[in-house]
Protein backbone atom coordinates (compact mmCIF):
# COMPACT_ATOMS: atom_id res chain seq x y z
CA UNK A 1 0.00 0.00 0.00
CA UNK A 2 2.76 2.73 0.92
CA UNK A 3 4.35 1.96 -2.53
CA UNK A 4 1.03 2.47 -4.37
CA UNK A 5 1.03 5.71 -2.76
CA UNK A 6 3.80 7.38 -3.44
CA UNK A 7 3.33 5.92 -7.10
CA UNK A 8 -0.01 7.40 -7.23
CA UNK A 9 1.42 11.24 -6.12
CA UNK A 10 4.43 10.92 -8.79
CA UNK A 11 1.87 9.99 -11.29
CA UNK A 12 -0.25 12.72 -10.20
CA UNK A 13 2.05 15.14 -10.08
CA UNK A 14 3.91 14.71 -13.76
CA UNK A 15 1.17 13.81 -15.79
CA UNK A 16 0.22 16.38 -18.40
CA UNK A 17 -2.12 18.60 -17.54
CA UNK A 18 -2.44 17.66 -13.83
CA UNK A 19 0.77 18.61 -12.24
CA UNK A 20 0.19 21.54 -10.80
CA UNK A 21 2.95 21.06 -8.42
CA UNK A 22 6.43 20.49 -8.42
CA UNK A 23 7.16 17.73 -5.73
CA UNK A 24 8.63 20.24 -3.27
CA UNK A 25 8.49 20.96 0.57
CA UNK A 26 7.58 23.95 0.81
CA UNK A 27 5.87 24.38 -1.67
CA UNK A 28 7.59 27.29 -3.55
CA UNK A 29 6.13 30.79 -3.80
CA UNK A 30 6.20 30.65 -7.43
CA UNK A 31 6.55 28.05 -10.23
CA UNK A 32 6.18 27.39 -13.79
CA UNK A 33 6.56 24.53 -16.00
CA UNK A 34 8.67 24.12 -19.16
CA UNK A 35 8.53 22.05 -21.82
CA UNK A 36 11.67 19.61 -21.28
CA UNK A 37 13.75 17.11 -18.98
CA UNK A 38 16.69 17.47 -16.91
CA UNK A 39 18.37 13.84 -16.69
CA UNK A 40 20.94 13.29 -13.83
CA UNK A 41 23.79 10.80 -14.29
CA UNK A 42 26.93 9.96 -12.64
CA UNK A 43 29.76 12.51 -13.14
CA UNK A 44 28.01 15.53 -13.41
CA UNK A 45 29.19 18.99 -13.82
CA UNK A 46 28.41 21.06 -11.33
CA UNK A 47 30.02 25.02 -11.11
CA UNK A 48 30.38 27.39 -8.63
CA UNK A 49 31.19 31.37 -9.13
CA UNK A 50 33.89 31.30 -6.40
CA UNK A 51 33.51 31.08 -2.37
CA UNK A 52 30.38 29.67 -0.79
CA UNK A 53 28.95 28.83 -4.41
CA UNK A 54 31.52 26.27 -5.10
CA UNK A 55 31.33 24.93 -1.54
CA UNK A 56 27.71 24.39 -2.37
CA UNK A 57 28.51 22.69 -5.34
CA UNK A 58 30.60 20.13 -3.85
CA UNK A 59 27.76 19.89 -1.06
CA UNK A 60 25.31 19.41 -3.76
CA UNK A 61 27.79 16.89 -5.78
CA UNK A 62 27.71 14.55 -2.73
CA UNK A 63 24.41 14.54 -2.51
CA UNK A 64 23.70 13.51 -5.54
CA UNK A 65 26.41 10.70 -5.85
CA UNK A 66 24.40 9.17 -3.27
CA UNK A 67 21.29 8.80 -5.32
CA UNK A 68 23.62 6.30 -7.60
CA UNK A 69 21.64 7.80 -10.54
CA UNK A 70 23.18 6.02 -14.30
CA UNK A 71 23.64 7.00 -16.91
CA UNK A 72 25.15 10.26 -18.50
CA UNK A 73 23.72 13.55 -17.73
CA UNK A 74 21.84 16.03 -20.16
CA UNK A 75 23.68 19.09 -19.08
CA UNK A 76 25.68 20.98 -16.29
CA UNK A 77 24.39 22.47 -12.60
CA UNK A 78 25.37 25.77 -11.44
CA UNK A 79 25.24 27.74 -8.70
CA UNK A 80 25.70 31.47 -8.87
CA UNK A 81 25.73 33.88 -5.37
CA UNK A 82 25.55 37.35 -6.54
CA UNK A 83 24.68 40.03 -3.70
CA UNK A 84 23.53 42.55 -6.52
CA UNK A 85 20.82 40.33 -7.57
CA UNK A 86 17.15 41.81 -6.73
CA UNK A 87 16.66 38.72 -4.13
CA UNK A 88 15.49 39.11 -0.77
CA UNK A 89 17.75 37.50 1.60
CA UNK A 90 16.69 33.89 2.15
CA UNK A 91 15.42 33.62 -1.61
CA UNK A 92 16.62 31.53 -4.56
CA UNK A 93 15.69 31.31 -7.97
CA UNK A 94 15.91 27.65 -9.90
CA UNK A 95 15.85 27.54 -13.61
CA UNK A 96 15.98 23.69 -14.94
CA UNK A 97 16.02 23.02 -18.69
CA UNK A 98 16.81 20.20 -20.83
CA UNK A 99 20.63 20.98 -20.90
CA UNK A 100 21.36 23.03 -17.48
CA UNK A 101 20.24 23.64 -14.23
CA UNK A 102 21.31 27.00 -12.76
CA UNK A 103 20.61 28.46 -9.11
CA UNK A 104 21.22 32.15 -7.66
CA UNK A 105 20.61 33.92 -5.21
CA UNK A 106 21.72 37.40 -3.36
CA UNK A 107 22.80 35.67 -0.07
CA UNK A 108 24.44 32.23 0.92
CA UNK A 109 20.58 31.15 2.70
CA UNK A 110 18.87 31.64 -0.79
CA UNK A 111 21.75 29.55 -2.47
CA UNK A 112 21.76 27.03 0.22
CA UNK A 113 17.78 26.47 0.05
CA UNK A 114 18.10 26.90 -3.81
CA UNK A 115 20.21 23.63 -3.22
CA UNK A 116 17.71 21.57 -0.92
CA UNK A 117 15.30 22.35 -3.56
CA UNK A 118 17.13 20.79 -6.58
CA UNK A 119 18.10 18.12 -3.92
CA UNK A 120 14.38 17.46 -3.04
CA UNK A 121 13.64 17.79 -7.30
CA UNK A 122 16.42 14.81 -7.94
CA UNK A 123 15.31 12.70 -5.01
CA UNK A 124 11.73 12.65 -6.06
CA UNK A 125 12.13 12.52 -9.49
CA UNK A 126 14.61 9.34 -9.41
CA UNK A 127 17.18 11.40 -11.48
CA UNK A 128 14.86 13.18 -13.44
CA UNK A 129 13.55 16.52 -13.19
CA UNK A 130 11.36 17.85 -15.40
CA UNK A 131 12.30 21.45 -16.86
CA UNK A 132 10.45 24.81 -14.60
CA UNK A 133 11.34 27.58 -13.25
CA UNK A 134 11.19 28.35 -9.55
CA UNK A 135 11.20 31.99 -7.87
CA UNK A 136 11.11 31.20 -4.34
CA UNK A 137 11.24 33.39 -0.75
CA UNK A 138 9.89 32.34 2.90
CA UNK A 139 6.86 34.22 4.44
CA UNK A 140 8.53 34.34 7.64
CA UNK A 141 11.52 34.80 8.83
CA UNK A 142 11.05 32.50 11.48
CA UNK A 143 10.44 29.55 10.83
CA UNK A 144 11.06 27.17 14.39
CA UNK A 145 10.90 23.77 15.59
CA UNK A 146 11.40 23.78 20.09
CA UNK A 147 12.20 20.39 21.43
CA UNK A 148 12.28 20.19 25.04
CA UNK A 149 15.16 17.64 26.24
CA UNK A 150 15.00 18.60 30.01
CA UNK A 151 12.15 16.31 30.68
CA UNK A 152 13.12 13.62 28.39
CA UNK A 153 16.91 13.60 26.71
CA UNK A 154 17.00 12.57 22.67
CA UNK A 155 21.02 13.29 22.53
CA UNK A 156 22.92 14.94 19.99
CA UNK A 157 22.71 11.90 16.97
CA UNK A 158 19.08 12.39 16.89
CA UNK A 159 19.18 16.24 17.05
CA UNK A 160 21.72 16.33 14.13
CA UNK A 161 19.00 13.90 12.09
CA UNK A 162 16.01 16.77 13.02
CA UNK A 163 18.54 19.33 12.25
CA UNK A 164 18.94 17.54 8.77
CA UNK A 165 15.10 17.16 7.92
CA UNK A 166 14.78 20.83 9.27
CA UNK A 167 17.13 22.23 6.75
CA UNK A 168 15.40 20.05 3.75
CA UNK A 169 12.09 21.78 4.90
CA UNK A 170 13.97 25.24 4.96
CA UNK A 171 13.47 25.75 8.08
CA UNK A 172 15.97 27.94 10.51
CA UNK A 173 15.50 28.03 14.07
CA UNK A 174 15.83 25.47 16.48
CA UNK A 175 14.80 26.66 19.89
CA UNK A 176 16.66 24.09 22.47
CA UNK A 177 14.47 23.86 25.89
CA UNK A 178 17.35 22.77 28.01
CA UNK A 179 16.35 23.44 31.39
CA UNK A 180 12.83 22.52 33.36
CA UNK A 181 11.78 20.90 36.41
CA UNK A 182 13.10 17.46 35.45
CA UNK A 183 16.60 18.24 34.30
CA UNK A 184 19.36 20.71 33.49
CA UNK A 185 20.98 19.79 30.45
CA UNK A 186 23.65 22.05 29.28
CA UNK A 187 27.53 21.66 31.31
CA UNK A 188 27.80 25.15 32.84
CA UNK A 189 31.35 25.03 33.87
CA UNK A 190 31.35 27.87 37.14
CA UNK A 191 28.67 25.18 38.54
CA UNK A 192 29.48 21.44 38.26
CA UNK A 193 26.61 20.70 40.70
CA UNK A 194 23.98 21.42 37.75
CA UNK A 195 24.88 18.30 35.87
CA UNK A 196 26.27 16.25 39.17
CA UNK A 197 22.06 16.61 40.70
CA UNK A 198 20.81 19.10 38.67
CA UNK A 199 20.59 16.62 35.29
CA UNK A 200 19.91 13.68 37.33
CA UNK A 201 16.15 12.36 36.33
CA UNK A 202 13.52 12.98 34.09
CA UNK A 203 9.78 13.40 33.73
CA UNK A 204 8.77 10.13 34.53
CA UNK A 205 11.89 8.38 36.54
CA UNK A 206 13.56 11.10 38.96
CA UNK A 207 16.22 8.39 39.51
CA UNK A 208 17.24 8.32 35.73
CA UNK A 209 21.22 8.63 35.04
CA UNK A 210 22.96 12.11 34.94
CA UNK A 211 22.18 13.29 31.04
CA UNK A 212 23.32 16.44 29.52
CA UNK A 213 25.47 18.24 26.93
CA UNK A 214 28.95 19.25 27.19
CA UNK A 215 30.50 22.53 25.76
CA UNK A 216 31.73 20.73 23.39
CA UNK A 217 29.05 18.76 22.17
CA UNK A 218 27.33 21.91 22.38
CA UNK A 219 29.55 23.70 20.34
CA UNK A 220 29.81 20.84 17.72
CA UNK A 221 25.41 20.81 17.22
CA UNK A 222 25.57 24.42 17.06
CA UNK A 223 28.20 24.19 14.62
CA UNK A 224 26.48 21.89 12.42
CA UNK A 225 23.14 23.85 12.80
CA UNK A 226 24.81 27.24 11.16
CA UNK A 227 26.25 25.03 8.36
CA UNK A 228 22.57 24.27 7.30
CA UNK A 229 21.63 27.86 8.00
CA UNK A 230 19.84 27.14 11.66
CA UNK A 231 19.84 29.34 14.31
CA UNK A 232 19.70 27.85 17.89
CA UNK A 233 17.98 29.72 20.39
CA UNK A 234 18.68 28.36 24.26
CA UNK A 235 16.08 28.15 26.96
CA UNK A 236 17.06 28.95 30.35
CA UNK A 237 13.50 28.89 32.26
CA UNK A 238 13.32 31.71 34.85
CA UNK A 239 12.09 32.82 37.57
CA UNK A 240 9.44 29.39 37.50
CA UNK A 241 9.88 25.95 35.87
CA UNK A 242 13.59 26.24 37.66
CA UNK A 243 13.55 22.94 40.04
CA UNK A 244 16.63 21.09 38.67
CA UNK A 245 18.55 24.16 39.21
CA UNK A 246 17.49 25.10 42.78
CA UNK A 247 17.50 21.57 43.42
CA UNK A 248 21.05 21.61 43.11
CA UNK A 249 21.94 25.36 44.23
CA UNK A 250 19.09 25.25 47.25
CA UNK A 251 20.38 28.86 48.19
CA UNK A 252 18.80 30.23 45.18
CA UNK A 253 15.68 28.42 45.45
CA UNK A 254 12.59 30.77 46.41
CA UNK A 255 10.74 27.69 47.75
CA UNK A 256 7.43 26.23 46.59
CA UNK A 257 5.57 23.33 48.33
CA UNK A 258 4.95 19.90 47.62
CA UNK A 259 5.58 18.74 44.19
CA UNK A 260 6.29 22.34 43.26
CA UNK A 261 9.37 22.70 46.04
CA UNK A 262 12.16 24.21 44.40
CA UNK A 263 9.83 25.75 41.25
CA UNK A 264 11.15 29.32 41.23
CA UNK A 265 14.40 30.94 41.99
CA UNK A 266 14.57 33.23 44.85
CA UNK A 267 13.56 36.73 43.37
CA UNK A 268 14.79 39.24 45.98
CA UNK A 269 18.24 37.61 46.85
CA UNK A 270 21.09 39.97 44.48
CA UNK A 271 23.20 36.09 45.09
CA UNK A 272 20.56 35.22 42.35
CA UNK A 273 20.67 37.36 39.89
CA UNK A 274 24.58 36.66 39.70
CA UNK A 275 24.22 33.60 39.60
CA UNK A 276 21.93 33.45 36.97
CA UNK A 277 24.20 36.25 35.23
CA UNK A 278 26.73 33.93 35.45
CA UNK A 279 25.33 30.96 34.05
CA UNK A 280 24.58 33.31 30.88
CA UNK A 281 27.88 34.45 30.23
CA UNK A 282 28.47 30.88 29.55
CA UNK A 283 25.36 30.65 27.41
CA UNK A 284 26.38 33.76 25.40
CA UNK A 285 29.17 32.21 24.92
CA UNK A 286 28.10 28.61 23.38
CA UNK A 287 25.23 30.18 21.54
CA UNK A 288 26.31 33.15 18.94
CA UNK A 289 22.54 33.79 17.63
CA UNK A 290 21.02 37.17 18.99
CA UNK A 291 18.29 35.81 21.08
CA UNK A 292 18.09 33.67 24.92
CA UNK A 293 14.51 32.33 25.77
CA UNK A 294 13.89 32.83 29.78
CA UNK A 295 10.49 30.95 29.83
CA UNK A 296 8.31 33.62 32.41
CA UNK A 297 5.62 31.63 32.28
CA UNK A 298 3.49 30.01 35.12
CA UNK A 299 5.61 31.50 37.78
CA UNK A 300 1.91 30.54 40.22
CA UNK A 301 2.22 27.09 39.86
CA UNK A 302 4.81 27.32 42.85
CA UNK A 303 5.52 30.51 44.23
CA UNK A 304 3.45 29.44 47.55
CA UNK A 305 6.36 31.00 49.63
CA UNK A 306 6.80 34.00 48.30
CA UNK A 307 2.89 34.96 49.54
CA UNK A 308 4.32 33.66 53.54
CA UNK A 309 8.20 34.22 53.60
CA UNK A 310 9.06 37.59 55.37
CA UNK A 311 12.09 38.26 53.51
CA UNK A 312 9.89 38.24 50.51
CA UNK A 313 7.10 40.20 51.85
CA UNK A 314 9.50 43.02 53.41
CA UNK A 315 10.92 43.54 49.48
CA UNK A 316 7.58 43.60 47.85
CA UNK A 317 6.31 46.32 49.86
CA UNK A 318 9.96 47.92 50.34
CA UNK A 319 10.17 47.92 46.55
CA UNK A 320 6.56 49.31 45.71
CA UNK A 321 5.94 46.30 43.99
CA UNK A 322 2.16 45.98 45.05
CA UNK A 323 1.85 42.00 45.28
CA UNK A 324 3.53 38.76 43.87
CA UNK A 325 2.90 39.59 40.58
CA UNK A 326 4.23 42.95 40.46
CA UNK A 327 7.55 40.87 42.17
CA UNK A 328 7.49 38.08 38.99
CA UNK A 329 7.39 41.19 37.00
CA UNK A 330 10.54 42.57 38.49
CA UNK A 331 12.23 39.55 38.10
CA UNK A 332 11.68 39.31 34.82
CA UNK A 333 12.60 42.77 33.75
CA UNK A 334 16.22 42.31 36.15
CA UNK A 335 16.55 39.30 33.46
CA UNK A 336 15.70 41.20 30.38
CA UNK A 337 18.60 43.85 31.77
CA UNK A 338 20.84 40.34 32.29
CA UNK A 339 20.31 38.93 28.90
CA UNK A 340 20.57 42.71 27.35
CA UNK A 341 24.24 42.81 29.30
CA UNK A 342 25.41 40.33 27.58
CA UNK A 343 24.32 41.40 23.88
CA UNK A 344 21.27 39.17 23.48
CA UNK A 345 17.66 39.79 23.21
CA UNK A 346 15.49 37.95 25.23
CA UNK A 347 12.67 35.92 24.03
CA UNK A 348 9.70 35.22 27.20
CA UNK A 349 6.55 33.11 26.63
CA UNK A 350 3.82 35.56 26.54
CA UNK A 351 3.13 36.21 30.13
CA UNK A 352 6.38 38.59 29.50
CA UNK A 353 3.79 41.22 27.58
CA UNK A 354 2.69 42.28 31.22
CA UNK A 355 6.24 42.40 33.11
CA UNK A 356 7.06 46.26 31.82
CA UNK A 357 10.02 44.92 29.83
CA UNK A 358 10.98 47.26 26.73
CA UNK A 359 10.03 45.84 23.13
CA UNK A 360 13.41 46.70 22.56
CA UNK A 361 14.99 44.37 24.54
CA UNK A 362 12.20 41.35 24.35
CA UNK A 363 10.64 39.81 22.04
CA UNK A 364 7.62 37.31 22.68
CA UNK A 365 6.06 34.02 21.92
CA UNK A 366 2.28 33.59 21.93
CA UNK A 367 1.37 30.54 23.75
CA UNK A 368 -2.12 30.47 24.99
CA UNK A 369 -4.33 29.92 22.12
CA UNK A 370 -7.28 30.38 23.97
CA UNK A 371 -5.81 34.29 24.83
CA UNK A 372 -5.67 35.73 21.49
CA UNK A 373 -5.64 39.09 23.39
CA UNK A 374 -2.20 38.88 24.65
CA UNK A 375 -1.30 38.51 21.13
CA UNK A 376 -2.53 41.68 20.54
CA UNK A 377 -1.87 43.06 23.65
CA UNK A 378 1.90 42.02 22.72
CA UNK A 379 1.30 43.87 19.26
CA UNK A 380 -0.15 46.65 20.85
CA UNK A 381 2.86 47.08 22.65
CA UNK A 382 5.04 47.47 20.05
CA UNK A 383 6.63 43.54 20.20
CA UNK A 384 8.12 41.54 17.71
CA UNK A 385 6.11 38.12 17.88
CA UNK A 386 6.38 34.43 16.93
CA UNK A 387 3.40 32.46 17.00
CA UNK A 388 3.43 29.06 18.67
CA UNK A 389 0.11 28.55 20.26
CA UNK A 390 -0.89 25.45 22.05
CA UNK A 391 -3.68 25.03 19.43
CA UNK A 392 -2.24 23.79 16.35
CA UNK A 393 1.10 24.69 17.64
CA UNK A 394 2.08 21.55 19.97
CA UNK A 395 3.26 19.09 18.88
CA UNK A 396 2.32 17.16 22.22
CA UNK A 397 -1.49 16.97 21.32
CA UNK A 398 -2.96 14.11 19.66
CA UNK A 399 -3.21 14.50 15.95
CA UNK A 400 -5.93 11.60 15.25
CA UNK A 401 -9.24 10.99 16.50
CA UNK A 402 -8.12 7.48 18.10
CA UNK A 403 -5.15 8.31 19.70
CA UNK A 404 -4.86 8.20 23.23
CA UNK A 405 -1.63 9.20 24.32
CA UNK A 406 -1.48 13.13 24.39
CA UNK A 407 -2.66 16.39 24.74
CA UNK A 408 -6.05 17.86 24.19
CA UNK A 409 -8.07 20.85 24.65
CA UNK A 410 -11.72 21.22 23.06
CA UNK A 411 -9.61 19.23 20.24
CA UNK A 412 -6.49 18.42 18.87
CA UNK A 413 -4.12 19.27 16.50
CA UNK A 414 -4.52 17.35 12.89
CA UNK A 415 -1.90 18.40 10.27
CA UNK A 416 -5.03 19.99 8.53
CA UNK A 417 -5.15 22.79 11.29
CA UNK A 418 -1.81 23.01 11.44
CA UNK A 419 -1.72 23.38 7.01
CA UNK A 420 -4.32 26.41 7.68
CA UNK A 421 -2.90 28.56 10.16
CA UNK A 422 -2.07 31.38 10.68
CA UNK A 423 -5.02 31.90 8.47
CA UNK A 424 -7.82 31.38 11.25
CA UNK A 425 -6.26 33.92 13.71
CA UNK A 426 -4.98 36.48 10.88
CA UNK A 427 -7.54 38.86 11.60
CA UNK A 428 -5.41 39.57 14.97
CA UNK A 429 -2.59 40.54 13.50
CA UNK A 430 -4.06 43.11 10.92
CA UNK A 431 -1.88 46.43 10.70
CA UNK A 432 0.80 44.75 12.59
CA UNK A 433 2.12 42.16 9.89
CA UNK A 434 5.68 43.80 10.18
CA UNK A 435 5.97 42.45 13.91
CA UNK A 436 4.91 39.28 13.26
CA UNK A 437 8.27 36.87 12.95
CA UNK A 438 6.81 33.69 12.07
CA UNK A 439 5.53 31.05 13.67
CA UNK A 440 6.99 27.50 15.49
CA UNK A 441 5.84 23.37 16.21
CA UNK A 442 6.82 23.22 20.02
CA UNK A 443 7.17 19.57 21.38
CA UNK A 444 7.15 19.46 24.74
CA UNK A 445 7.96 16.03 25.86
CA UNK A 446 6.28 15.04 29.56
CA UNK A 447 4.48 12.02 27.52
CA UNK A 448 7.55 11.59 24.78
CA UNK A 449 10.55 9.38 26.53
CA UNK A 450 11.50 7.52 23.44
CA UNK A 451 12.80 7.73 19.69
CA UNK A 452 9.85 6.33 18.28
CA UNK A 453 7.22 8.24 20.30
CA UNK A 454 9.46 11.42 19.21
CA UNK A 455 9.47 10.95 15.67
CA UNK A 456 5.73 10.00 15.56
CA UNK A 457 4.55 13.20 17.04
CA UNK A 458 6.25 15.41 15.40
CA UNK A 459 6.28 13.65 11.83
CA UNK A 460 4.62 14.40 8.82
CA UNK A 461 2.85 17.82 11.28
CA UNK A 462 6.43 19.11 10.61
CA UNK A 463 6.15 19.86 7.07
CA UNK A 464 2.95 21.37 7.39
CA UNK A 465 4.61 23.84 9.75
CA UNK A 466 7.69 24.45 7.17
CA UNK A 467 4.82 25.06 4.44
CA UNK A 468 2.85 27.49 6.77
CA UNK A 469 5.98 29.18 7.88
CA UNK A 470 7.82 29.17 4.16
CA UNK A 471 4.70 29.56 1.37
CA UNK A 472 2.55 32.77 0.79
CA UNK A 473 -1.05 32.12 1.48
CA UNK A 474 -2.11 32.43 -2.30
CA UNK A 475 -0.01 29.73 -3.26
CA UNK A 476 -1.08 27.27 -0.54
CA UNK A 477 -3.31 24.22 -1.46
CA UNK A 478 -4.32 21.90 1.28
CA UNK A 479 -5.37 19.19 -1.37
CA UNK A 480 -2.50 19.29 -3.45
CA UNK A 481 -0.14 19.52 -0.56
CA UNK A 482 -1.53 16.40 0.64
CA UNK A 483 -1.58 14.70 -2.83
CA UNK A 484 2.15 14.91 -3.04
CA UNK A 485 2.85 14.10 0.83
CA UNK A 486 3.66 10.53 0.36
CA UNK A 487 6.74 11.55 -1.57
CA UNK A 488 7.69 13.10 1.62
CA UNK A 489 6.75 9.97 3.81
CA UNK A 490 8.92 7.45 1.82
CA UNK A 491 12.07 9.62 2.16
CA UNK A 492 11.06 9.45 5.78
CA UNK A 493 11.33 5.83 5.54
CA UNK A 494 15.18 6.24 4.39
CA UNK A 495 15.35 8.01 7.40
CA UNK A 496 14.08 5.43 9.61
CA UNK A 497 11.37 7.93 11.28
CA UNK A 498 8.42 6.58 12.99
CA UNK A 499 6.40 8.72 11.70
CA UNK A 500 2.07 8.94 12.33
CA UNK A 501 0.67 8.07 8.04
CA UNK A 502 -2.53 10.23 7.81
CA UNK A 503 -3.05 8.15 4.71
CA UNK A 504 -3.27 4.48 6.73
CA UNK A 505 -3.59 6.02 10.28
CA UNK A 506 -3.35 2.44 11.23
CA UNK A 507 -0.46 1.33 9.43
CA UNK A 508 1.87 1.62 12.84
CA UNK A 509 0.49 1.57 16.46
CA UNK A 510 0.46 4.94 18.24
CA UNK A 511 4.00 4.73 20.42
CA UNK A 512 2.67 4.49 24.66
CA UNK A 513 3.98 7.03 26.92
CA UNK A 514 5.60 6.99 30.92
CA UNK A 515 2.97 6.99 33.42
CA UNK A 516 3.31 10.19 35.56
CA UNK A 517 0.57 12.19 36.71
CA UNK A 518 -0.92 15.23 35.39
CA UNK A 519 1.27 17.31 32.95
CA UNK A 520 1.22 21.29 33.19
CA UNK A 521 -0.37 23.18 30.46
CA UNK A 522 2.79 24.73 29.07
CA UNK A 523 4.89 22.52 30.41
């Protein structure tokens, strides 16, 4: 059956008359067909004009060599980089004919997606590709996937493979939630105790073996993110969600009770706000990109103390802070001014919107479906936003009516939804399109502890997230995107993913989940 699938899309998509669509993900932003075919063989010719062009031509020659296409080839490949060209910055333009194939672009992004595409084209088209023309550009400039390893640790093999698809999908930010209640997960060298106790554990098995990154292996992913053009943005949760660090530096813990002891840091102590400015000097450091995620979200889910501990109370009123909240909100702004010392920007969930932080210094992810108005609150206030909401956003809800291991919340997320947006909640962002960023699939993994569970939630939603985030709303098709999915789901195959077939939802059973009780709504 999967065989007679993918058959059926290439026959759908290159018969005469009926292939409206080159087999590409994202679908580009414009395309025409010519009348022609490009025929790949072994030995081909591929140019560069100098520097980064002939690097991608080698990456490109490679690539293809692997496809072990026969034959001899109809023409030459080349790939021209030519900042004068009227481009914008990520975009690419891909001219195929019977005799050459030739890619430019104004900036070494453009060339490099120019390159997935042709990569995608050759794959798909077993070696041959039929002649077009391709003028291509994203939506959005960002254009995320979040995976959150602090309550269940993938390691770095397995984040190089999503860093791989990501890249084929075109898309270029990776934001890395390192550090939760479960686990701290990235070597901090000035405090050895966070990955002696503090990565000790996860979600489901507090007892689990010490697991985290070292500089070095940190260094080494980021590395081979920028290669593919990938940002990666670093999450150090503050002032809630912070139990594996106060777990293992109790003097900066600002208490909580029961299962929430340890949640938040202490926010009046200065010994904190080193500390934390400490362990983002490091950060800085590891991760060049401009921006550092602090969470801020759901500081009440265990800030009990700070309503009973006099220390506490005395600064709130000292302070003219008013209550707990108004204290949250002065921690957070004392981390914007942290993050802003060290020449980032900080990102906070959207609870930031209401801390008094400067647009200038913050920008914010929407979260909370069900509170469109702190998206426009947000844009109201003059902040750059990426959307993420829970609803089609997370990639922890359910994405079939039969499954039973997940999120949901009046519904689910079906790769349908997540194919539509941003076009149901558009309407919010009228007049402020310039501050909208893009858009991100966040996985966050309380009920994901294994590889297969992993892939399966986040694969084939994924590239309806890189089409959302890449394609301009007039040349999205929901039924044509679908029609040529199974191309995608057999390269997934070579892959080895587990992925969730929306096309035999029972072909593979829905990967179980640790037992644990109730998950928080963020997480």
């Amino acid at each position: 059956m999967k065989r007679l699938l993918l058959m059926n899309a290439i026959l759908w998509l290159f018969v005469a008359g009926i292939g409206a669509q080159l087999p590409l993900f994202p679908t580009p932003a414009k395309q025409s067909f010519q009348r022609g075919t490009f025929t790949l063989g072994k030995n081909i010719s591929i140019t560069g004009n100098g520097g980064y062009a002939d690097q991608i031509g080698k990456e490109a020659s490679r690539t293809l060599e692997e496809f072990s296409f026969t034959g001899t080839p109809s023409g030459e490949i080349s790939f021209i980089l030519d900042t004068s060209l009227p481009l914008p910055a990520e975009g690419y333009t891909l001219t195929i004919t019977g005799e050459h194939i030739r890619i430019e672009a104004s900036s070494e992004a453009g060339l490099f997606y120019g390159k997935e595409s042709l990569i995608q084209l050759a794959r798909f088209g077993q070696g041959s590709i039929r002649a077009c023309k391709v003028k291509d550009a994203p939506r959005f400039r960002w254009r995320g996937f979040m995976l959150d390893e602090s309550r269940h640790f993938f390691g770095k093999e397995k984040v190089k493979q999503y860093l791989d698809i990501m890249a084929s999908l075109k898309l270029n930010t990776f934001h890395w939630h390192l550090t939760d209640e479960p686990g701290w997960r990235i070597e901090i060298k000035k405090y050895p105790k966070l990955t002696t106790i503090g990565s000790v554990g996860n979600w489901h098995d507090p007892d689990a073996p010490a697991q985290f990154y070292t500089q070095e292996e940190i260094k080494e992913i980021v590395a081979y993110a920028a290669a593919r053009h990938i940002t990666i943005i670093p999450e150090f949760d503050m002032p809630g969600h912070a139990t594996a660090v106060c777990r293992a530096y109790p003097e900066v813990s600002g208490g909580g009770e029961g299962k929430w002891e340890h949640f938040t840091f202490h926010p009046c102590k200065e010994a904190t706000y080193e500390f934390i400015s400490n362990i983002l000097d490091e950060i800085a450091q590891l991760f060049p990109g401009s921006y550092i995620h602090i969470g801020g979200d759901e500081v009440h889910y265990g800030n009990q103390s700070w309503f009973t501990d006099p220390e506490i109370q005395a600064f709130i009123k000292e302070n003219d802070l008013k209550n707990e909240s108004g204290l949250e909100h002065y921690f957070v702004r004392r981390a914007c001014d942290i993050v802003a010392s060290k020449g980032k920007k900080m990102i906070g969930w959207d609870e930031v919107v209401d801390a008094g932080v400067s647009p200038d210094k913050a920008m914010v992810m929407w979260w909370r479906h069900d509170k469109p108005s702190q998206l426009v609150k947000a844009l109201e206030n003059g902040f750059d936003v990426v959307m993420t909401p829970r609803r089609p956003l997370y990639a922890d809800f359910v994405q079939y009516q039969s499954h039973k291991t997940g999120r949901n919340w009046n519904g689910y997320n079906p790769i349908e939804d997540i194919y539509r947006f941003p076009g149901p909640i558009i309407h919010f962002t009228k007049n402020f399109e310039d501050q909208i960023k893009g858009m991100q699939f966040s996985l966050w993994t309380e009920r994901v502890a294994e590889m297969n569970r992993l892939d399966f939630m986040v694969f084939p939603r994924l590239t309806a997230v890189a089409e959302s985030a890449w394609t301009p709303a007039k040349s999205k098709e929901s039924s044509l995107f679908m029609r040529k999915l199974p191309l995608f789901l057999e390269y997934l195959d070579t892959l080895g993913i587990y992925y969730f077939n929306p096309f035999q939802p029972d072909a593979y059973p829905e990967p179980g989940a640790p037992e644990k009780e109730d998950i928080l709504q963020n997480g």
